[in-house]
Protein backbone atom coordinates (compact mmCIF):
# COMPACT_ATOMS: atom_id res chain seq x y z
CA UNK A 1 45.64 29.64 3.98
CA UNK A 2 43.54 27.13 5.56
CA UNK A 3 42.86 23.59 4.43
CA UNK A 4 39.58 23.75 2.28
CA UNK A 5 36.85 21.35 3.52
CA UNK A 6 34.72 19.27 1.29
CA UNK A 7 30.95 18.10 1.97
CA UNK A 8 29.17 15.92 0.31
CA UNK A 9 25.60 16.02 0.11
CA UNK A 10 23.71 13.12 0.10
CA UNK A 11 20.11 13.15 -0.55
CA UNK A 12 17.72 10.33 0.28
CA UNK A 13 15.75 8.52 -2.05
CA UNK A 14 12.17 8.89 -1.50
CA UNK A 15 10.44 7.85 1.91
CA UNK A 16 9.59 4.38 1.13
CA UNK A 17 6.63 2.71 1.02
CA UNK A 18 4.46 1.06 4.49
CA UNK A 19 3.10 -2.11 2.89
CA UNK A 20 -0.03 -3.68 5.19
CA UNK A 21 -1.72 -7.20 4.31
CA UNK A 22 -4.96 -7.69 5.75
CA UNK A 23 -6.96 -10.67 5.72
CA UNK A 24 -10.55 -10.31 5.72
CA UNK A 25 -13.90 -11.38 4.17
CA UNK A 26 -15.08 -7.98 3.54
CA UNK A 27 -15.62 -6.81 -0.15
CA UNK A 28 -13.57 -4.56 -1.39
CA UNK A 29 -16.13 -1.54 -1.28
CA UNK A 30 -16.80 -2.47 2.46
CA UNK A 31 -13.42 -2.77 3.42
CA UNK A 32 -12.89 0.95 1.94
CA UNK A 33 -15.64 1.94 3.79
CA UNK A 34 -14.30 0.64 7.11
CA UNK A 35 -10.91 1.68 6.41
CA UNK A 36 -12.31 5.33 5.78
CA UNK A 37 -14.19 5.46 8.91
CA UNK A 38 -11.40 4.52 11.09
CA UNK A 39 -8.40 5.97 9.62
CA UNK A 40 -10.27 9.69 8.88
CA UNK A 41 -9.46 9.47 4.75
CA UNK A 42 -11.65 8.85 1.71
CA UNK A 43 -10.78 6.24 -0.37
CA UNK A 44 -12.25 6.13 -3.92
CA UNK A 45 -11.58 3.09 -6.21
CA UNK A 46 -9.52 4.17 -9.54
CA UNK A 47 -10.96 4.20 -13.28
CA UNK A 48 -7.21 3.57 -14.78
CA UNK A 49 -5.80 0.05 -13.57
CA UNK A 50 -1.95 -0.67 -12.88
CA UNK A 51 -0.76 -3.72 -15.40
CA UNK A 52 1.24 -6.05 -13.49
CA UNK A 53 3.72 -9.26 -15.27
CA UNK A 54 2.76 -11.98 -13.91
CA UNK A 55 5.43 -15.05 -14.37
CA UNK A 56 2.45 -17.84 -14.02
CA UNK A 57 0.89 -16.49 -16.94
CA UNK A 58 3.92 -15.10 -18.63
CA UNK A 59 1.64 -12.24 -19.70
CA UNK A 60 0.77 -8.43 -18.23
CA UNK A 61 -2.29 -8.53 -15.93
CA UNK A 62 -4.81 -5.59 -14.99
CA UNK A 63 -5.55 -4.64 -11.40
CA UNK A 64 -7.86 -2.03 -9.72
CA UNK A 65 -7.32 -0.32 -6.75
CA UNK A 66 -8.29 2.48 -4.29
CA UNK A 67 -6.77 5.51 -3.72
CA UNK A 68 -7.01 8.38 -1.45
CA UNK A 69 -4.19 11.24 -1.05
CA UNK A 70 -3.81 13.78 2.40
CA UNK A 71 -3.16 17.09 0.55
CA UNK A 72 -2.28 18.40 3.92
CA UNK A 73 0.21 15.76 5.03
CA UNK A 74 0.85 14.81 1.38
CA UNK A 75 0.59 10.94 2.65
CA UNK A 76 -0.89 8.63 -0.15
CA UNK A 77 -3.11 5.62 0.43
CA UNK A 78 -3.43 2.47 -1.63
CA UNK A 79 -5.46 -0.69 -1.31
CA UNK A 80 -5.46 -3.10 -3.30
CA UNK A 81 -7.03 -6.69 -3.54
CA UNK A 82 -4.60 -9.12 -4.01
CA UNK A 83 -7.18 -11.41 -6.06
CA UNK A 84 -8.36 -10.41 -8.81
CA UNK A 85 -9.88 -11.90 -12.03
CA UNK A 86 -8.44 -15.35 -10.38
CA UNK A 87 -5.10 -13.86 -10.38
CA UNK A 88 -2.89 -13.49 -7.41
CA UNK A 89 -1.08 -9.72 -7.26
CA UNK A 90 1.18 -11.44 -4.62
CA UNK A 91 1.56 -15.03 -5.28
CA UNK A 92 3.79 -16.16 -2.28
CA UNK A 93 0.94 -14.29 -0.26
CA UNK A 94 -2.18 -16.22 -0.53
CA UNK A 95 -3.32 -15.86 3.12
CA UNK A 96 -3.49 -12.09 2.33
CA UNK A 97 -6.98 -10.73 1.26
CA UNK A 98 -5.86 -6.96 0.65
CA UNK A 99 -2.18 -4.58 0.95
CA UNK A 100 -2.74 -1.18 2.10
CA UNK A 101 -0.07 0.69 1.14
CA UNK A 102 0.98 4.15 2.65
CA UNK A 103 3.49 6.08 0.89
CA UNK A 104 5.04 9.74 2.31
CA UNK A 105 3.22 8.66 5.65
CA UNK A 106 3.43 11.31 7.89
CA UNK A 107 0.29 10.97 9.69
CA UNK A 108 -0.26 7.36 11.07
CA UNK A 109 2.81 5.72 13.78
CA UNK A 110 2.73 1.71 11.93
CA UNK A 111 2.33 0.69 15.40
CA UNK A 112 -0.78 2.81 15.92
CA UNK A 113 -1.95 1.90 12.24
CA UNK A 114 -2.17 -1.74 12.85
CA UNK A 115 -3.93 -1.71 16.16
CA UNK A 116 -6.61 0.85 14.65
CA UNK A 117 -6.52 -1.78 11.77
CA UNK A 118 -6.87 -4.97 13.88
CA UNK A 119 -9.69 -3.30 16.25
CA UNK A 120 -11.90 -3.23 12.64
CA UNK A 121 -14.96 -5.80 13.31
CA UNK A 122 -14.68 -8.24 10.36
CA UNK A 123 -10.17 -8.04 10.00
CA UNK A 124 -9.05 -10.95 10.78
CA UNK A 125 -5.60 -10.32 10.93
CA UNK A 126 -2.82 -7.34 9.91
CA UNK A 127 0.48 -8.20 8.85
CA UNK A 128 3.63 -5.42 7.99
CA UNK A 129 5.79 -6.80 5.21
CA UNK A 130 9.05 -4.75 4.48
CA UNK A 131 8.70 -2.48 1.26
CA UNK A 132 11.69 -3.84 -0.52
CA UNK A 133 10.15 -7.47 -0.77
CA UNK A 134 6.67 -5.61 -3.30
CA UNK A 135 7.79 -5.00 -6.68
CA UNK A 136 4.15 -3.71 -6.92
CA UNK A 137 5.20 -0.21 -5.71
CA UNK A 138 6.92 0.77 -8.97
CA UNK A 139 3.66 0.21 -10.70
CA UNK A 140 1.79 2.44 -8.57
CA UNK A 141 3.23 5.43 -9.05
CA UNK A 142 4.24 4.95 -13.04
């Protein structure tokens, strides 16, 4: 008899997260409404609020955000303002207005995504930060 063969299956965790910081003037609902018109998706800010520790204040902190979610290519926008209520989501990251985040994304290349993102009238600049450096992610989808 032959010599049995193992294989080990290894699954993945889940895709991670594209994390986007944009610096811009724009309002929040502007910025939405830009990002909608470019990118083909519809936005729509959140009634429930992610809470957020935040070490400064050694206390939990509220923050809004958008959301829109493909059901066809089951990718799932975020934006958020990183200042809100005087409070920095991002501390280290002052210089950064807003994070788009992209989870599952299966429909925008990042390369393409932050040339349609820079060509916006009124973005000032785009930056791609690595997911593993946003704690903010876990808070998103709890």
């Amino acid at each position: 008899m032959g010599k049995v063969k193992k294989y080990e299956l290894t699954l993945d965790d889940e895709q991670p997260f594209e994390v986007y910081g944009i610096s811009t003037a724009f309002a929040d609902y502007r910025l939405c409404w830009e990002l909608n018109q470019t990118l083909g998706i519809l936005l729509e800010k959140q009634t429930k609020h992610f809470e957020m520790f935040i070490p400064k204040l050694k206390a939990q902190h509220a923050f809004s955000y958008f959301f829109f979610e493909d059901q066809e290519l089951l990718t799932r926008f975020y934006l958020i303002k990183n200042k809100q209520e005087q409070q920095l989501l991002q501390a280290d990251r002052p210089m950064i207005d807003y994070f788009l985040v992209l989870k599952e994304n299966f429909s925008h290349e990042p390369i393409d995504l932050i040339d349609q993102l820079r060509k916006i009238n009124g973005v000032v600049a785009v930056f791609e930060f690595n997911h593993e450096e946003f704690d903010i992610l876990d808070y998103l989808t709890s």
